[in-house]
Protein backbone atom coordinates (compact mmCIF):
# COMPACT_ATOMS: atom_id res chain seq x y z
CA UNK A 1 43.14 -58.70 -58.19
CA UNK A 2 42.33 -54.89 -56.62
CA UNK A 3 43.69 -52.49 -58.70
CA UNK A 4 44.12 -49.17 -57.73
CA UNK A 5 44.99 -46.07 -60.60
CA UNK A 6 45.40 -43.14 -58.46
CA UNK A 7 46.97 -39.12 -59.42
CA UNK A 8 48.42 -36.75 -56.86
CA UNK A 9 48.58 -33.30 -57.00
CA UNK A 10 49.22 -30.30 -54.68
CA UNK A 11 46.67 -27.66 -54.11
CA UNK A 12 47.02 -24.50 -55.30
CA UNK A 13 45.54 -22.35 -52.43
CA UNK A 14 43.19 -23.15 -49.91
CA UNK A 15 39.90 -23.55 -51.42
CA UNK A 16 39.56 -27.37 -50.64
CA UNK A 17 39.63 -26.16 -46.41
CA UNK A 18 35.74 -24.99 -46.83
CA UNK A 19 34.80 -28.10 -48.61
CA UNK A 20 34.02 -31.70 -47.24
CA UNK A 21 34.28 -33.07 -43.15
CA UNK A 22 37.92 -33.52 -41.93
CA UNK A 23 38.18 -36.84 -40.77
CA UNK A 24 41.18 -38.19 -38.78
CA UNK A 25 43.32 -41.06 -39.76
CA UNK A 26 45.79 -42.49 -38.15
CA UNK A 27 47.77 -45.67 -40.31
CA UNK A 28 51.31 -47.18 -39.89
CA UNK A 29 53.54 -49.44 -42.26
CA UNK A 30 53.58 -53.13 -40.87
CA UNK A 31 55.96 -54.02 -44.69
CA UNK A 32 57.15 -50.13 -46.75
CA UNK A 33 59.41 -51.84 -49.35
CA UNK A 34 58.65 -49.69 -52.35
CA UNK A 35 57.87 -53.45 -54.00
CA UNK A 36 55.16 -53.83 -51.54
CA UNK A 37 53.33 -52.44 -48.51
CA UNK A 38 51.40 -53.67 -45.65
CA UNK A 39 49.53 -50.85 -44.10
CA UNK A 40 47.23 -50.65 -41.37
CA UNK A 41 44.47 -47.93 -40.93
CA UNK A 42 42.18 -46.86 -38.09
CA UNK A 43 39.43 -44.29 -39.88
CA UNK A 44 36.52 -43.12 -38.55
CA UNK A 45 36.24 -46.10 -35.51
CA UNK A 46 36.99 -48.61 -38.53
CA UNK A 47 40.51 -50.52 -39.12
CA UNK A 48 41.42 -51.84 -42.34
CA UNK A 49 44.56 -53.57 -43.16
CA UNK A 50 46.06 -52.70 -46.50
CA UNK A 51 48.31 -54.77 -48.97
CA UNK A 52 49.55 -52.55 -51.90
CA UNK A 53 51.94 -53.73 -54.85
CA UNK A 54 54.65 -51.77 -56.94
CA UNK A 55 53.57 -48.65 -58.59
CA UNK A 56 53.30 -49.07 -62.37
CA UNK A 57 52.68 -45.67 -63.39
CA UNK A 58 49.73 -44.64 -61.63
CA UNK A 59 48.23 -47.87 -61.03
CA UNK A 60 49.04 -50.73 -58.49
CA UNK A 61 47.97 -53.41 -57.46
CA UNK A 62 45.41 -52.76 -54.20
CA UNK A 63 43.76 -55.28 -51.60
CA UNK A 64 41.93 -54.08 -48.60
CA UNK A 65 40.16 -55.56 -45.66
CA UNK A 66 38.78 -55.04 -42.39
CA UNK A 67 40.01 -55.68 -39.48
CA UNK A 68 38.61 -55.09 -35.30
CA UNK A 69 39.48 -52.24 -34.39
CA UNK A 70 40.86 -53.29 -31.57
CA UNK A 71 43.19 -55.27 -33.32
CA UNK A 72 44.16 -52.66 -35.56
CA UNK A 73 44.82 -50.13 -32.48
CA UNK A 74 47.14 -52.70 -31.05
CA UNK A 75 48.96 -53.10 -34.15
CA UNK A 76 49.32 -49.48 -35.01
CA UNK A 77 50.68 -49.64 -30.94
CA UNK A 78 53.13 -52.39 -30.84
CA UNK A 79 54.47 -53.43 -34.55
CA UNK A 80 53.69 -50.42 -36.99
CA UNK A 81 57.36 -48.19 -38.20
CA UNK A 82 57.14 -45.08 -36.60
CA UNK A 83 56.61 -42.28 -36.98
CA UNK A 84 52.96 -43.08 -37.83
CA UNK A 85 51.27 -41.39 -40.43
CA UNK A 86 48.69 -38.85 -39.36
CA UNK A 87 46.47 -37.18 -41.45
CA UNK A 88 42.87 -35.16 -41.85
CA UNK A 89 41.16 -36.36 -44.92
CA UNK A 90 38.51 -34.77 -47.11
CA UNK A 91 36.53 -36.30 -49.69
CA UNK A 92 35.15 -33.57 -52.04
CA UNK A 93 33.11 -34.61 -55.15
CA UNK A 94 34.21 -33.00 -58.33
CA UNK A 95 32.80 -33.34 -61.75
CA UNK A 96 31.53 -37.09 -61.22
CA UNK A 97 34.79 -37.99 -59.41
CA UNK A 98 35.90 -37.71 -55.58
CA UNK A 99 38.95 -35.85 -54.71
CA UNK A 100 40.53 -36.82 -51.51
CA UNK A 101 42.39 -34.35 -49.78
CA UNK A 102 45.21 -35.00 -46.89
CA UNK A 103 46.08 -32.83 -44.08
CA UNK A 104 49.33 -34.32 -42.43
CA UNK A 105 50.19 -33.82 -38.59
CA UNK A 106 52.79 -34.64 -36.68
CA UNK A 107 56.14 -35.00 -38.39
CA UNK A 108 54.54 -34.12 -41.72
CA UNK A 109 52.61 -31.15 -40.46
CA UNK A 110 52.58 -28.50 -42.99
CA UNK A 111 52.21 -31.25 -46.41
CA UNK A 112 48.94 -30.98 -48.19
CA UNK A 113 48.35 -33.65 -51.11
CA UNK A 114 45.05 -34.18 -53.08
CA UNK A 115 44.37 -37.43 -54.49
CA UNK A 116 42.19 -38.49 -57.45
CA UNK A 117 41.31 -42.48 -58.34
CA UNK A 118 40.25 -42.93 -61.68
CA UNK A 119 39.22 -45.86 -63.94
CA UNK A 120 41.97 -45.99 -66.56
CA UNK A 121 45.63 -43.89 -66.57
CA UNK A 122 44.34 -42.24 -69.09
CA UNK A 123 40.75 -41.39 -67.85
CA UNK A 124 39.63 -37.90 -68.89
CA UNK A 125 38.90 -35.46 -65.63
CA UNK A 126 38.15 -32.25 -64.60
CA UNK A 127 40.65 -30.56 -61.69
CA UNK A 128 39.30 -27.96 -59.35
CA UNK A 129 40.62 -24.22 -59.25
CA UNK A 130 42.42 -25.36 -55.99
CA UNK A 131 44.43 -28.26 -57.87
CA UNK A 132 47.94 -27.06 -58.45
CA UNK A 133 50.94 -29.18 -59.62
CA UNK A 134 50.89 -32.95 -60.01
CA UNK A 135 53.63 -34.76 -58.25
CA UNK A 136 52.23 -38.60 -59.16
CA UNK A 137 55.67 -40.02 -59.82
CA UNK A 138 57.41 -38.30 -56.83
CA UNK A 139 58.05 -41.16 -54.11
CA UNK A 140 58.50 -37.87 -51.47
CA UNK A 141 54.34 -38.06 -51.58
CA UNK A 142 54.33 -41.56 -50.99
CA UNK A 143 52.68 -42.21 -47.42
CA UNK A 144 55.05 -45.19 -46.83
CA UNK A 145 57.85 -42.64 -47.86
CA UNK A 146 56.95 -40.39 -45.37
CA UNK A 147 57.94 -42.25 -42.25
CA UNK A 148 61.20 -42.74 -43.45
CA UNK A 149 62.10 -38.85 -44.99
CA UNK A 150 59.05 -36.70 -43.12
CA UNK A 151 57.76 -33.64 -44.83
CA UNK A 152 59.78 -31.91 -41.73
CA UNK A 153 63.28 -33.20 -43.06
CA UNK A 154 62.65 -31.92 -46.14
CA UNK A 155 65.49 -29.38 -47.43
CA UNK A 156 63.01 -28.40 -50.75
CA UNK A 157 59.86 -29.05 -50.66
């Protein structure tokens, strides 16, 4: 089984913006029950389908493989829940771990979240001066959360 122990935090100022290539990624939600997700993800000319168990903490259960691109396009197009999710991404190595940092668009223009995957829950781990408050156990930060309550309906952020 994939397992996948991941922390998420929100920056603290914008120090992250001069550090690693944005990349665009565009996914959508084929299954978002918070039990399990089926996710589908077109990054950098590559799709990947993505099956993701209940959160347990911060770990889950986490299987990934690729899929055509074309057929991923197609699938994004015709069965993915809307809105998509939209996002720049940059991967910024930090103290012998890689920080990935998400820049939404579209309906979730304006959210920022920073992302950390570490070995254990209780690995040991430096943050950056640009890491600000963790919000790991907040579904709001969830991607599969966010095309049913976008960052834009938010009342308080």
């Amino acid at each position: 089984m994939g397992v996948e122990i991941e922390r998420k935090f929100l920056p603290a100022g914008d120090g992250w913006r001069t550090q690693g290539e944005p990349i665009l990624l565009r996914q959508g939600y084929l299954c978002a029950d918070p039990a399990r997700t089926v996710r589908v993800r077109i990054e950098g000319g590559e799709g990947r389908l993505t099956i993701k168990g209940k959160n347990t903490g911060a770990t889950r259960g986490e299987w990934e493989y690729p899929i055509p691109l074309p057929e991923a396009q197609e699938l994004l197009d015709r069965l993915c829940e809307r809105p998509l999710v939209e996002k720049y991404r940059r991967r910024i190595p930090y103290a012998g771990f890689t920080w990935e940092v998400d820049e939404f668009l579209g309906e979730n223009a304006g959210l920022v979240v920073a992302e950390i995957e570490l070995p254990s829950e209780d690995a040991v781990f430096d943050k950056p001066d640009w890491i600000g408050e963790e919000v790991t156990g907040d579904k709001r930060y969830y991607n599969s959360s966010l095309i049913r309550f976008p960052y834009s309906q938010w009342t308080n952020p």
